[in-house]
N, C-alpha and C. Protein backbone atom coordinates (compact mmCIF):
# COMPACT_ATOMS: atom_id res chain seq x y z
N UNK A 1 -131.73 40.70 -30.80
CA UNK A 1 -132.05 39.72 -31.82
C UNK A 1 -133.28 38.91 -31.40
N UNK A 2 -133.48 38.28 -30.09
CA UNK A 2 -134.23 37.97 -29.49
C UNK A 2 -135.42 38.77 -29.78
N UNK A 3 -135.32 39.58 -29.77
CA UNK A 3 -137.20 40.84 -29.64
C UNK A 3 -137.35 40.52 -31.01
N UNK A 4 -136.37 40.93 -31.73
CA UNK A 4 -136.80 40.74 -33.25
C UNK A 4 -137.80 39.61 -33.76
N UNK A 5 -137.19 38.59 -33.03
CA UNK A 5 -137.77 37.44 -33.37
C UNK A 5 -139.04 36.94 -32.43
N UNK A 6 -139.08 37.85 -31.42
CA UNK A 6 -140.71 37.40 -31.05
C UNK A 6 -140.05 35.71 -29.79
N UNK A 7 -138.68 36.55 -29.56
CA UNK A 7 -138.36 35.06 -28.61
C UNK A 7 -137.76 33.51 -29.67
N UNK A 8 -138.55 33.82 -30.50
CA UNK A 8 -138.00 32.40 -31.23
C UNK A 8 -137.41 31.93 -32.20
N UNK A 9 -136.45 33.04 -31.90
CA UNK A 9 -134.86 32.45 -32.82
C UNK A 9 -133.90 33.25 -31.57
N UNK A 10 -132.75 32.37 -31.78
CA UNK A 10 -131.32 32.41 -30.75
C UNK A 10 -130.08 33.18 -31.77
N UNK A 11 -129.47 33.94 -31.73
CA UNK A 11 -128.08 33.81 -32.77
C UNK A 11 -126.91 33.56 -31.68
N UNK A 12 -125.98 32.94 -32.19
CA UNK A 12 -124.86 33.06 -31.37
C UNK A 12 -124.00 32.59 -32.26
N UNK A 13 -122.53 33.31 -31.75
CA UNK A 13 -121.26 33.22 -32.61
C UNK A 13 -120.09 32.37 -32.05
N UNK A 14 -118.94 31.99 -33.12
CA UNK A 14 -118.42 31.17 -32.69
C UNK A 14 -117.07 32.02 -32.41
N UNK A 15 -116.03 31.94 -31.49
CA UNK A 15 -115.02 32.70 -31.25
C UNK A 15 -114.52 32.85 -32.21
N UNK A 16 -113.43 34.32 -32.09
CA UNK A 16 -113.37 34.62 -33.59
C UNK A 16 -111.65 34.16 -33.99
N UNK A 17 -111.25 33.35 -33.02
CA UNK A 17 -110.21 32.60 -33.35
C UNK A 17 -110.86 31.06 -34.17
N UNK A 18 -111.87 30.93 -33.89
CA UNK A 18 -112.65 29.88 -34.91
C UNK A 18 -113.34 30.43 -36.19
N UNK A 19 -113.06 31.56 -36.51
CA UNK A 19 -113.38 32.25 -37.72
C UNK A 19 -114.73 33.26 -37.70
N UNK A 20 -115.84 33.33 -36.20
CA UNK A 20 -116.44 33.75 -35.80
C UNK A 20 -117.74 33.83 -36.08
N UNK A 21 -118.26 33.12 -37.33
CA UNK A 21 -119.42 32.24 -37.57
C UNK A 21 -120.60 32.99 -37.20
N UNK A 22 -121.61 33.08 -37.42
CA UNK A 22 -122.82 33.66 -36.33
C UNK A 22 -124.13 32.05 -37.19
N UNK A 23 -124.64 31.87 -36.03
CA UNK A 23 -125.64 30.89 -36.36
C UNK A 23 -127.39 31.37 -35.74
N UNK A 24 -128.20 30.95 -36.52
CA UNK A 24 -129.34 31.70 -36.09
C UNK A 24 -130.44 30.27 -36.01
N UNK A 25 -130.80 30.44 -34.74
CA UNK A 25 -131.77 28.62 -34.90
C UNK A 25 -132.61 29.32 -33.70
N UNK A 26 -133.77 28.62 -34.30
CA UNK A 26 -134.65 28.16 -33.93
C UNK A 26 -135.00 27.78 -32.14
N UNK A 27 -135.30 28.10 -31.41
CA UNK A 27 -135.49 27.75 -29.84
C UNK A 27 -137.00 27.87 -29.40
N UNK A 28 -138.01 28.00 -30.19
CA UNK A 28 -139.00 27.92 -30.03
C UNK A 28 -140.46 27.81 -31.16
N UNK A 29 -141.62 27.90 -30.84
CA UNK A 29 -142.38 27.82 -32.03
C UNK A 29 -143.39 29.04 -31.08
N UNK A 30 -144.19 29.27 -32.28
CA UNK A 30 -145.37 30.15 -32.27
C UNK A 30 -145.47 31.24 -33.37
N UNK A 31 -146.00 32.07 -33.76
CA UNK A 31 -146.53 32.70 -35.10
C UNK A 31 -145.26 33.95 -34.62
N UNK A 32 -145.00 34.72 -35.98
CA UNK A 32 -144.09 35.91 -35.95
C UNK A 32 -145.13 36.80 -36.49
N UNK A 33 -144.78 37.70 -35.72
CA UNK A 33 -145.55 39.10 -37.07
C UNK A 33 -144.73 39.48 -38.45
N UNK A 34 -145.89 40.21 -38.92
CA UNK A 34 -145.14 40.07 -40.22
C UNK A 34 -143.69 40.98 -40.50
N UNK A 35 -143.35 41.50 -39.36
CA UNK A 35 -142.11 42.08 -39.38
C UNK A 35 -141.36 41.33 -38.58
N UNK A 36 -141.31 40.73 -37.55
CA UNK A 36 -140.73 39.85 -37.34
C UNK A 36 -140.32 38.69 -38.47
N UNK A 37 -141.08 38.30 -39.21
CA UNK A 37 -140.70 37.27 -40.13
C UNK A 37 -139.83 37.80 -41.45
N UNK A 38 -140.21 39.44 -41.59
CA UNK A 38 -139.11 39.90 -42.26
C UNK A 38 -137.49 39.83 -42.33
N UNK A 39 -137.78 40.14 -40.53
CA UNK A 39 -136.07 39.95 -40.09
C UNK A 39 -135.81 38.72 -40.01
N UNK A 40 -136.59 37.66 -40.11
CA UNK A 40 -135.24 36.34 -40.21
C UNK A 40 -135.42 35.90 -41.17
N UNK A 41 -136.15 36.37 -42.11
CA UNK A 41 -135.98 36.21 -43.80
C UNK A 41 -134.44 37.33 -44.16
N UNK A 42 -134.78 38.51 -43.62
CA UNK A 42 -133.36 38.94 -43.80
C UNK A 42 -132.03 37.96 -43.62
N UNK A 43 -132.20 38.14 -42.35
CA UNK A 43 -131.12 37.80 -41.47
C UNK A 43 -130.60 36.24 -41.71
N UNK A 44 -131.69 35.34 -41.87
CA UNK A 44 -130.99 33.77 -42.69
C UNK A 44 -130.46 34.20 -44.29
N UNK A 45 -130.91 34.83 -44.91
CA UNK A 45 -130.23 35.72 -46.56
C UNK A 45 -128.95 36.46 -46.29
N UNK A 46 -128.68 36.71 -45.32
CA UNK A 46 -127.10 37.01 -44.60
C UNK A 46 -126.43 35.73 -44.06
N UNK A 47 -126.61 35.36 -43.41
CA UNK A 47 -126.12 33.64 -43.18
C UNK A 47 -125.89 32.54 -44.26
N UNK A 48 -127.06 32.78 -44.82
CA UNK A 48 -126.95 31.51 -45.66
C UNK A 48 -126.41 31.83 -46.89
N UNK A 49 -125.85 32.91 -47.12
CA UNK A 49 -125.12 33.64 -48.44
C UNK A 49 -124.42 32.85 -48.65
N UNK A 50 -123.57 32.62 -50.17
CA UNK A 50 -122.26 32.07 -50.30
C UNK A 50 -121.30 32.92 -50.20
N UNK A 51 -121.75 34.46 -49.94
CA UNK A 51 -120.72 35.50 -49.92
C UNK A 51 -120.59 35.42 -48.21
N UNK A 52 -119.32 35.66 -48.12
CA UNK A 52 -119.05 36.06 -46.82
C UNK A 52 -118.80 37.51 -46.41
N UNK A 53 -119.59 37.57 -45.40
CA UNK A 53 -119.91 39.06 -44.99
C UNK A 53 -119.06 39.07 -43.82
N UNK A 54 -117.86 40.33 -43.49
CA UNK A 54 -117.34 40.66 -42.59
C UNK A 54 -117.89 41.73 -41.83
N UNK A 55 -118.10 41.76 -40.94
CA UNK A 55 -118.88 43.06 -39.68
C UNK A 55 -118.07 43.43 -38.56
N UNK A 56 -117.76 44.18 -37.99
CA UNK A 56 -117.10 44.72 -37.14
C UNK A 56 -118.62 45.35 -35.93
N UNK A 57 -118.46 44.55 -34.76
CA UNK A 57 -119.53 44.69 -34.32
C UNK A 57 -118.49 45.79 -32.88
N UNK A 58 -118.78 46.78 -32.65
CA UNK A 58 -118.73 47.38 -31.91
C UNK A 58 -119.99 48.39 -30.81
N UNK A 59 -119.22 49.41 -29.89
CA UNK A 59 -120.47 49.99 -29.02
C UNK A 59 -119.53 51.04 -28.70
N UNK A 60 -120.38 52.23 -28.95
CA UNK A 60 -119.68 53.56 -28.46
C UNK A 60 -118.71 54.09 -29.63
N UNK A 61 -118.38 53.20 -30.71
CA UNK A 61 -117.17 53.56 -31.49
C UNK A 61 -117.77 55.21 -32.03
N UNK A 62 -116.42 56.44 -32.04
CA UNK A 62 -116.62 58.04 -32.67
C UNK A 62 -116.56 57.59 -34.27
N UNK A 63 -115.81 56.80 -34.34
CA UNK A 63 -116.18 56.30 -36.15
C UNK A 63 -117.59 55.82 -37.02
N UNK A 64 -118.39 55.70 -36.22
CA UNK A 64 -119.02 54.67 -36.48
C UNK A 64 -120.92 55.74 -35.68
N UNK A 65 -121.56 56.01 -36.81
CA UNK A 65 -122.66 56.06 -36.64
C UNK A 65 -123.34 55.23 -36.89
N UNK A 66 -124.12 54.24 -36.12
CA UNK A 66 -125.30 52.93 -36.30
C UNK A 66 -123.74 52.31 -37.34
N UNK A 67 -123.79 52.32 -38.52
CA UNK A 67 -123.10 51.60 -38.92
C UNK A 67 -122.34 52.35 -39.96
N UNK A 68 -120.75 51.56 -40.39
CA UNK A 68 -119.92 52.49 -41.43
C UNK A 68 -120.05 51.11 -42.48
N UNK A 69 -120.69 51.65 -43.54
CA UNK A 69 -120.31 51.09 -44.99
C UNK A 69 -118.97 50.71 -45.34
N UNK A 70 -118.09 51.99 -44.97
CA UNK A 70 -116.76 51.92 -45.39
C UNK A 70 -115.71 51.14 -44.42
N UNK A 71 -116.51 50.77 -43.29
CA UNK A 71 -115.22 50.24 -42.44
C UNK A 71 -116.14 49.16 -41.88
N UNK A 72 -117.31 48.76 -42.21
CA UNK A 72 -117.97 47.47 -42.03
C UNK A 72 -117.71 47.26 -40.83
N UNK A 73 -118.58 47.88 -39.66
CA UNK A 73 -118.60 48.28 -38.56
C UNK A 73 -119.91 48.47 -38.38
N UNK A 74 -120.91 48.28 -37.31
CA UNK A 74 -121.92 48.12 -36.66
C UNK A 74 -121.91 48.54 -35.04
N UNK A 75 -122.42 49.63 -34.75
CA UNK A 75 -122.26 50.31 -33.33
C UNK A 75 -123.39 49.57 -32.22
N UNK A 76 -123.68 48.78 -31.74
CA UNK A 76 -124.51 48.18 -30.79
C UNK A 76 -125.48 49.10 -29.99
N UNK A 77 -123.87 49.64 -29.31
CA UNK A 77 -125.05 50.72 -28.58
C UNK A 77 -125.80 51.57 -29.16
N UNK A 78 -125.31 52.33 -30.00
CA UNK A 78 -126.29 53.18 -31.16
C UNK A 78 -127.63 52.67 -31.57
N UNK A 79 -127.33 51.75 -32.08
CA UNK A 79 -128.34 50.33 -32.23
C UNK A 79 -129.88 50.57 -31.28
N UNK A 80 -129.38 50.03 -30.03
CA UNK A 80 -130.04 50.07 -28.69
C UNK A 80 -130.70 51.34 -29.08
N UNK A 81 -130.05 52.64 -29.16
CA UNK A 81 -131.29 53.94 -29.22
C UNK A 81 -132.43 54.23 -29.68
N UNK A 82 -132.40 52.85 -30.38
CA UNK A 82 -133.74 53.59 -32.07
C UNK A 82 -134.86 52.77 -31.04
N UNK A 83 -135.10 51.77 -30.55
CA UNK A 83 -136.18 51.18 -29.04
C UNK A 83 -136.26 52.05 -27.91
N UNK A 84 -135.21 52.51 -27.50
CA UNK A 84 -135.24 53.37 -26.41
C UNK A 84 -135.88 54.16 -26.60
N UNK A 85 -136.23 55.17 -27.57
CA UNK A 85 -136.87 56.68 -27.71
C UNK A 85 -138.60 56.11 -28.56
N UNK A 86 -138.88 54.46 -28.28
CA UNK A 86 -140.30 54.40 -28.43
C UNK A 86 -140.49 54.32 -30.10
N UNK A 87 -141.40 53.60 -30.29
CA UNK A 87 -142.30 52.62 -31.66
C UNK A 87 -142.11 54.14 -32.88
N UNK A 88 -142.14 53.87 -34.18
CA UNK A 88 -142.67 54.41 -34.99
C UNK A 88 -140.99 54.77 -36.03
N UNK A 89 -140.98 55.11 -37.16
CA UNK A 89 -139.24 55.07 -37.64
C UNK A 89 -138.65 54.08 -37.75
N UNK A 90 -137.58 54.20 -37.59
CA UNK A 90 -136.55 52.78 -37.47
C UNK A 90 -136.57 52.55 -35.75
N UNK A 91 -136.78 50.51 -35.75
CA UNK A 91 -136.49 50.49 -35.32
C UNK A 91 -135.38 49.67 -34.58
N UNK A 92 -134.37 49.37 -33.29
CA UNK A 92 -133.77 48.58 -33.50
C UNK A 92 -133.81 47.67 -34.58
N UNK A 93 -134.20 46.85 -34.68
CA UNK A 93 -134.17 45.74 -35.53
C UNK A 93 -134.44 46.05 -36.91
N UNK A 94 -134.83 46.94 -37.13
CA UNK A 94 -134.61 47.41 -38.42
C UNK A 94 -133.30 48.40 -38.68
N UNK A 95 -132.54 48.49 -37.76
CA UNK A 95 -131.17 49.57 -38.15
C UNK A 95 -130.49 48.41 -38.31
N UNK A 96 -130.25 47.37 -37.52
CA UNK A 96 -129.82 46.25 -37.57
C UNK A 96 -129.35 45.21 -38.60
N UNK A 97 -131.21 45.01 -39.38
CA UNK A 97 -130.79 44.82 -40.86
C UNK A 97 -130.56 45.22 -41.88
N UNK A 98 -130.85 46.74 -41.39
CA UNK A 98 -129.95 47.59 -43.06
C UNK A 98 -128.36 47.41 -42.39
N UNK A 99 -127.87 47.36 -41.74
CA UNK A 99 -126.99 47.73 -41.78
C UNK A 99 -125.86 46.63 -42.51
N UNK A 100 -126.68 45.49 -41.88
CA UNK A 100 -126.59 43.86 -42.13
C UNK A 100 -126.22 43.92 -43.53
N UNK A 101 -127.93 44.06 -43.99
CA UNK A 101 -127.72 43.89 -45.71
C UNK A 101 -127.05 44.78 -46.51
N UNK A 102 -126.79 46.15 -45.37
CA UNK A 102 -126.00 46.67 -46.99
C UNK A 102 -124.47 46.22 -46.70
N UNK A 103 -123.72 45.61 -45.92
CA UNK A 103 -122.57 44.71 -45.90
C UNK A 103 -122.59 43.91 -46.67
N UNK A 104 -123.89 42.81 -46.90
CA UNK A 104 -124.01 42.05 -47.70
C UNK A 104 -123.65 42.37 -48.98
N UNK A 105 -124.71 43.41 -49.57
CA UNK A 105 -124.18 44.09 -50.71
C UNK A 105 -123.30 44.31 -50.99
N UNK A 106 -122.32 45.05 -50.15
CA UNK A 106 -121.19 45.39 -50.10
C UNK A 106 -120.41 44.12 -49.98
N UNK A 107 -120.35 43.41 -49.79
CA UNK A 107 -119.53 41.90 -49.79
C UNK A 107 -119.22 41.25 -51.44
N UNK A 108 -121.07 41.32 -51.36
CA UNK A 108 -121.15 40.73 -53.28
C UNK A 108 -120.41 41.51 -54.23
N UNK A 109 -120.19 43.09 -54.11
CA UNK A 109 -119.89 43.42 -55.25
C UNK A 109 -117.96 43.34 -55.01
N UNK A 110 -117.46 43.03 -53.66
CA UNK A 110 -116.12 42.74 -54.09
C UNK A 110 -115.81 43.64 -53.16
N UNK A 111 -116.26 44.71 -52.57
CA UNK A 111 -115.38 45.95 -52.22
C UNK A 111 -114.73 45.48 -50.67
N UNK A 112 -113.69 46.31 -50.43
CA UNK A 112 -112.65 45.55 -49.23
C UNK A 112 -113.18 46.77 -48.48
N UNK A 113 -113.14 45.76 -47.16
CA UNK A 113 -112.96 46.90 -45.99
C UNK A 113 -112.17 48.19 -45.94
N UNK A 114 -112.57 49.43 -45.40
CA UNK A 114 -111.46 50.55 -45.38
C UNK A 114 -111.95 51.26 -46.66
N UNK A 115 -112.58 50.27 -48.03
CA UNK A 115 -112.94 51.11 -49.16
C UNK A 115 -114.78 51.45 -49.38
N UNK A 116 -115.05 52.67 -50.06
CA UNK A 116 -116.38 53.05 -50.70
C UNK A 116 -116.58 52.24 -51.75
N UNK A 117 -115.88 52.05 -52.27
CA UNK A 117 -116.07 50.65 -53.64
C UNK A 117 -116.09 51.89 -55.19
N UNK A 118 -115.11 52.63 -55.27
CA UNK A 118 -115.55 53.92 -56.17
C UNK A 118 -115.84 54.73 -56.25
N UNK A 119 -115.74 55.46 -56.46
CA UNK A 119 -116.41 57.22 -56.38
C UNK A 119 -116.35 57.75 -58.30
N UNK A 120 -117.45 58.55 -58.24
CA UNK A 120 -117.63 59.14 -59.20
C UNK A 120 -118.11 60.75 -59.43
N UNK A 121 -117.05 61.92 -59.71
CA UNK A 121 -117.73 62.95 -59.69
C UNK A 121 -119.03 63.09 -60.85
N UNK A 122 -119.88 63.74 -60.27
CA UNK A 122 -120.96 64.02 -61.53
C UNK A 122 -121.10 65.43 -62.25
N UNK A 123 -121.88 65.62 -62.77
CA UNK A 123 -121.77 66.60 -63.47
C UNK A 123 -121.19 68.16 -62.67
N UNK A 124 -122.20 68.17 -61.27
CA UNK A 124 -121.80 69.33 -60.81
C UNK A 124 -121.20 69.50 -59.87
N UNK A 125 -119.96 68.35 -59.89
CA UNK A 125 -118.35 68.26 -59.31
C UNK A 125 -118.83 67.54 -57.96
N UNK A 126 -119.56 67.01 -57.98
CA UNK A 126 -119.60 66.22 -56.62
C UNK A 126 -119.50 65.14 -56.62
N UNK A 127 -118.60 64.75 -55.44
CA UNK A 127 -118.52 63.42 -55.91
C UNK A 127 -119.35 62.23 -54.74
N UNK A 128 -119.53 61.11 -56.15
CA UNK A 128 -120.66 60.03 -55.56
C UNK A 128 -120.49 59.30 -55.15
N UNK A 129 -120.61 58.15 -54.40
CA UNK A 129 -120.27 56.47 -54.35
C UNK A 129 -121.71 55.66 -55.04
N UNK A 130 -121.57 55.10 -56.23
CA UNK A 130 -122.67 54.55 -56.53
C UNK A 130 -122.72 52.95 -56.09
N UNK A 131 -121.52 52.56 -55.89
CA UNK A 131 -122.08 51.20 -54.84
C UNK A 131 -122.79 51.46 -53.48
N UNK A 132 -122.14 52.18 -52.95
CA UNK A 132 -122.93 52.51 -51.61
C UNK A 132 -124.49 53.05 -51.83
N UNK A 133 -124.30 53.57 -53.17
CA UNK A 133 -126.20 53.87 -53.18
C UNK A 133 -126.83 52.86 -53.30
N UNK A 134 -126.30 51.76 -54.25
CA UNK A 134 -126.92 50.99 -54.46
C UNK A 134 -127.02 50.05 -53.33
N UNK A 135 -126.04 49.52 -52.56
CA UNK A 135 -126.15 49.19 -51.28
C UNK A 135 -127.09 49.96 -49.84
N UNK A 136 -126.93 50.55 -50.23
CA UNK A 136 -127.98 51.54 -49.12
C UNK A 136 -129.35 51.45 -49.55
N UNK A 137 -129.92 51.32 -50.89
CA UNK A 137 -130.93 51.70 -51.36
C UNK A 137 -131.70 50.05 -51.18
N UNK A 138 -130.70 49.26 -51.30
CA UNK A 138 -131.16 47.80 -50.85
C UNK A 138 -131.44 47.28 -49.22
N UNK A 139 -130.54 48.26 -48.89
CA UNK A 139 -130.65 48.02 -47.35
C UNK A 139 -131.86 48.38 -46.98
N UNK A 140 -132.08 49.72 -47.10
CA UNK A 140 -133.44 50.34 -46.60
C UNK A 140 -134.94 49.57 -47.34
N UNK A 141 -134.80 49.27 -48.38
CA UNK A 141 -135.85 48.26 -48.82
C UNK A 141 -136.13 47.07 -47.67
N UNK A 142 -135.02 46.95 -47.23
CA UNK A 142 -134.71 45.53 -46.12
C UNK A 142 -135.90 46.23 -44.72
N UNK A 143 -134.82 47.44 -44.49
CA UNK A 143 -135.64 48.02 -42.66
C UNK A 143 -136.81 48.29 -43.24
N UNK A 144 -137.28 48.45 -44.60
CA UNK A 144 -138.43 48.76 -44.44
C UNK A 144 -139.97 47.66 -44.27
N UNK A 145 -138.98 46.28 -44.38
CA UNK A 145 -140.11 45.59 -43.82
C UNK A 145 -139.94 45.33 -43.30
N UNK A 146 -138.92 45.30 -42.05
CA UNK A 146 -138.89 44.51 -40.96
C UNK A 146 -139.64 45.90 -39.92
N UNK A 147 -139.63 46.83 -40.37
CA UNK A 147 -140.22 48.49 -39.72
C UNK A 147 -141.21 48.31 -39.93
N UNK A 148 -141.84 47.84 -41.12
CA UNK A 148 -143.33 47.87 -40.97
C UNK A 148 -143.59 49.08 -41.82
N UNK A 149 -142.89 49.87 -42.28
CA UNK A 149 -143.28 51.11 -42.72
C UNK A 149 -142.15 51.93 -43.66
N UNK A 150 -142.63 52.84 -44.70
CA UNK A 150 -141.63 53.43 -45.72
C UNK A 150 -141.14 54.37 -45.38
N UNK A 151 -139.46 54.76 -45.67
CA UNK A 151 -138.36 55.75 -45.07
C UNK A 151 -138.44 56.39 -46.26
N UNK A 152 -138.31 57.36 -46.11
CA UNK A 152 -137.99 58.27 -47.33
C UNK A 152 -137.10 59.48 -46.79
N UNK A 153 -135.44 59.08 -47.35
CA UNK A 153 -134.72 60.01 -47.01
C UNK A 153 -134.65 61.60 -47.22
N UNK A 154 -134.57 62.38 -46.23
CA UNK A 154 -133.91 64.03 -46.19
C UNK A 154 -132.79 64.49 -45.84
N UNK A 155 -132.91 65.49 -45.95
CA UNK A 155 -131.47 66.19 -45.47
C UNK A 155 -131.56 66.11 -43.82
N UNK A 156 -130.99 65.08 -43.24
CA UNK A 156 -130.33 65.62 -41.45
C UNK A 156 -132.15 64.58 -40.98
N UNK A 157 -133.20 64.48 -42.03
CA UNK A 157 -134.32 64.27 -41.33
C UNK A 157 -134.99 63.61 -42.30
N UNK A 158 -135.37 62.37 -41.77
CA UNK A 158 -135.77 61.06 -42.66
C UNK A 158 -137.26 60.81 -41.98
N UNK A 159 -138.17 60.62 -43.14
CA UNK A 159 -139.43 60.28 -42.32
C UNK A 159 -140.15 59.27 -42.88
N UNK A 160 -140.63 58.86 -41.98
CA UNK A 160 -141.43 57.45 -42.30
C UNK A 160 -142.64 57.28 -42.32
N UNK A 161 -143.01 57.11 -43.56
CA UNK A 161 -144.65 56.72 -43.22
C UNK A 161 -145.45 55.47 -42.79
N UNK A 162 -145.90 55.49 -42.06
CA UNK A 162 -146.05 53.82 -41.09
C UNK A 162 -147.59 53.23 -41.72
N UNK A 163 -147.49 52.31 -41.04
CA UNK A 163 -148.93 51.49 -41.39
C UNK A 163 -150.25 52.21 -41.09
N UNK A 164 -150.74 53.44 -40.32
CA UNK A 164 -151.65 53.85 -40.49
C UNK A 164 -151.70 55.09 -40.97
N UNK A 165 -150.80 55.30 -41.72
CA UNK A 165 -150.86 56.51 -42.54
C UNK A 165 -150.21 57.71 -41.75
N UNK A 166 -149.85 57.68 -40.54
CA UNK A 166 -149.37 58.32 -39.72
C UNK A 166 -147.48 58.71 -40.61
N UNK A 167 -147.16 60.41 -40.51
CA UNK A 167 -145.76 60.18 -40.62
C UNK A 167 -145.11 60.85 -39.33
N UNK A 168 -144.01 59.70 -39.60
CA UNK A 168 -142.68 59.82 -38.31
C UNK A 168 -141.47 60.43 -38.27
N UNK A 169 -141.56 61.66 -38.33
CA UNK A 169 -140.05 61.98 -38.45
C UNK A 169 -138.88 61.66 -37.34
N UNK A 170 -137.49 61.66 -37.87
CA UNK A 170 -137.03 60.56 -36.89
C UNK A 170 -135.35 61.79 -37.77
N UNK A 171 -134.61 61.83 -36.64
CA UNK A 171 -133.45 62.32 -36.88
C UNK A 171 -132.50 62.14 -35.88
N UNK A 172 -130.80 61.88 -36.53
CA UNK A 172 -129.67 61.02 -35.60
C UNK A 172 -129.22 61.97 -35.38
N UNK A 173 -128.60 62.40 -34.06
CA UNK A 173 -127.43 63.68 -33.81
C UNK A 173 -126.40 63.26 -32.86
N UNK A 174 -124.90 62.75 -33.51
CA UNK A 174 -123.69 62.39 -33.01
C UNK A 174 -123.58 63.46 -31.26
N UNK A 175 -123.70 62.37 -31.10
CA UNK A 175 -123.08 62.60 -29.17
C UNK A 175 -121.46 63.08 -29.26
N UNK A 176 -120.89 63.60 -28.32
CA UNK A 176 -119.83 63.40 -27.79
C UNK A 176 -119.15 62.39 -27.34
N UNK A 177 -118.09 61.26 -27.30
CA UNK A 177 -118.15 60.34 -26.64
C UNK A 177 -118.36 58.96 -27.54
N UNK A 178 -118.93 59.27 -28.77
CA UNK A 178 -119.46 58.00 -29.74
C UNK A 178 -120.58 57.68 -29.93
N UNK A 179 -121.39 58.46 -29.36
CA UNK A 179 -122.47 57.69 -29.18
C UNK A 179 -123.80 58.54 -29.96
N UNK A 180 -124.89 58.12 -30.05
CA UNK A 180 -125.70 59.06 -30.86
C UNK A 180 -127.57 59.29 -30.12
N UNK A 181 -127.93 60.45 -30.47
CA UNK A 181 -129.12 60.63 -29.61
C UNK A 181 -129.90 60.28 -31.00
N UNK A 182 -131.19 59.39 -31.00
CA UNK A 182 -132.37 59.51 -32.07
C UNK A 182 -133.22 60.58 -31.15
N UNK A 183 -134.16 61.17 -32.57
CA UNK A 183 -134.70 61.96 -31.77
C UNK A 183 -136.63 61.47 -32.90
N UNK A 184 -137.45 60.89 -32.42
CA UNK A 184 -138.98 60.42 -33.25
C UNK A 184 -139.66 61.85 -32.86
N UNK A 185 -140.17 62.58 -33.78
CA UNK A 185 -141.78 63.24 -33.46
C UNK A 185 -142.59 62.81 -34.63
C-alpha cells in the first residue's frame, strides 16, 4: 500500500473483533504520480463508501486466485507476484484495486458472500454472471489507471497496452500449493 502511494499514505486496520475498519491517512506530503493518485482516489471511494465492503484478505489460499468475486477474498501473496516478475501489465497495486473495486460493486448491488449475484444462460446455453461482468468491467477501468495502461482481456492471456505504445502480454498460471506464477513478455 505504501509503494502505491509513493510513501505517503499509511492504511491500517482495526481488530476485527472491533469490526475491522481499514483507515487510509496521510503520513506525509510530496507530489504522487499520476497513478499513484489513481490508487488513493480508488482506494478513499472504497473507504469512504456508505456501502460496506466485506474482504477476506488472505495468502496462499487454493480457492482464491488474486481474488474471488464469489467468496470476497483477496490472496496477498498472489498479489505480491504481479511486482516481482517486473514493470509493464498489472501491477501489484493495480490487482489490488480491481479487486477492491469490484467488491465494492459487488457490495452495492446487494449480492452476499458465497454468491455470483445471478446467472443467466444465453442464447447458446452458456451460462453468464452479468453482475460480475459488470463488476469486473468496473474494476478493470479502476487497474487501468492506477497501471497506467489499457487491459484488454483474452483467453488464458490478457494484454496491455502501456503508455508508450508498447504491448504487454501478461498471463496467471495456478501453482500447486495456492499460489500463482505471473508470467509478462
Amino acid at each position: 500500500m505504501q509503494n502505491a502511494t509513493g510513501g505517503l499514505y499509511q492504511v491500517s486496520q482495526d481488530p476485527l473483533i472491533n469490526g475491522g475498519n481499514a483507515s487510509f491517512t496521510q503520513v506525509a506530503e510530496g507530489p504522487l504520480t499520476q497513478e499513484q493518485q489513481a490508487f488513493v482516489d480508488a482506494y478513499k471511494s472504497v473507504i469512504n463508501s456508505p456501502t460496506v465492503v466485506y474482504q477476506d484478505i488472505v495468502s496462499n489460499d487454493i480457492n482464491t486466485d488474486v481474488g474471488s468475486f464469489q467468496n470476497n477474498t483477496m490472496d496477498m501473496a498472489d498479489i505480491a507476484q504481479f511486482d516481482a516478475v517486473g514493470k509493464g501489465a498489472t501491477s501489484s497495486a493495480g490487482a489490488f484495486i480491481h479487486e477492491t473495486a469490484e467488491q465494492l460493486e459487488k457490495a452495492k448491488l446487494g449480492i452476499d458472500k458465497g454468491s455470483m449475484g445471478g446467472e443467466v444462460i444465453n442464447s447458446a446455453g452458456k451460462t453468464t454472471y452479468p453482475n460480475y461482468i459488470s463488476s469486473h468491467s468496473t474494476a478493470i477501468q479502476a487497474e487501468n489507471k492506477v497501471n497506467g495502461n489499457v487491459r484488454t482481456e483474452g483467453f488464458r492471456v490478457d494484454s496491455f497496452l502501456e503508455k508508450n505504445g508498447n504491448v504487454t502480454r501478461q498471463a496467471i498460471i495456478r501453482q500447486v500449493g495456492g499460489t500463482i506464477k505471473v508470467m509478462k513478455q
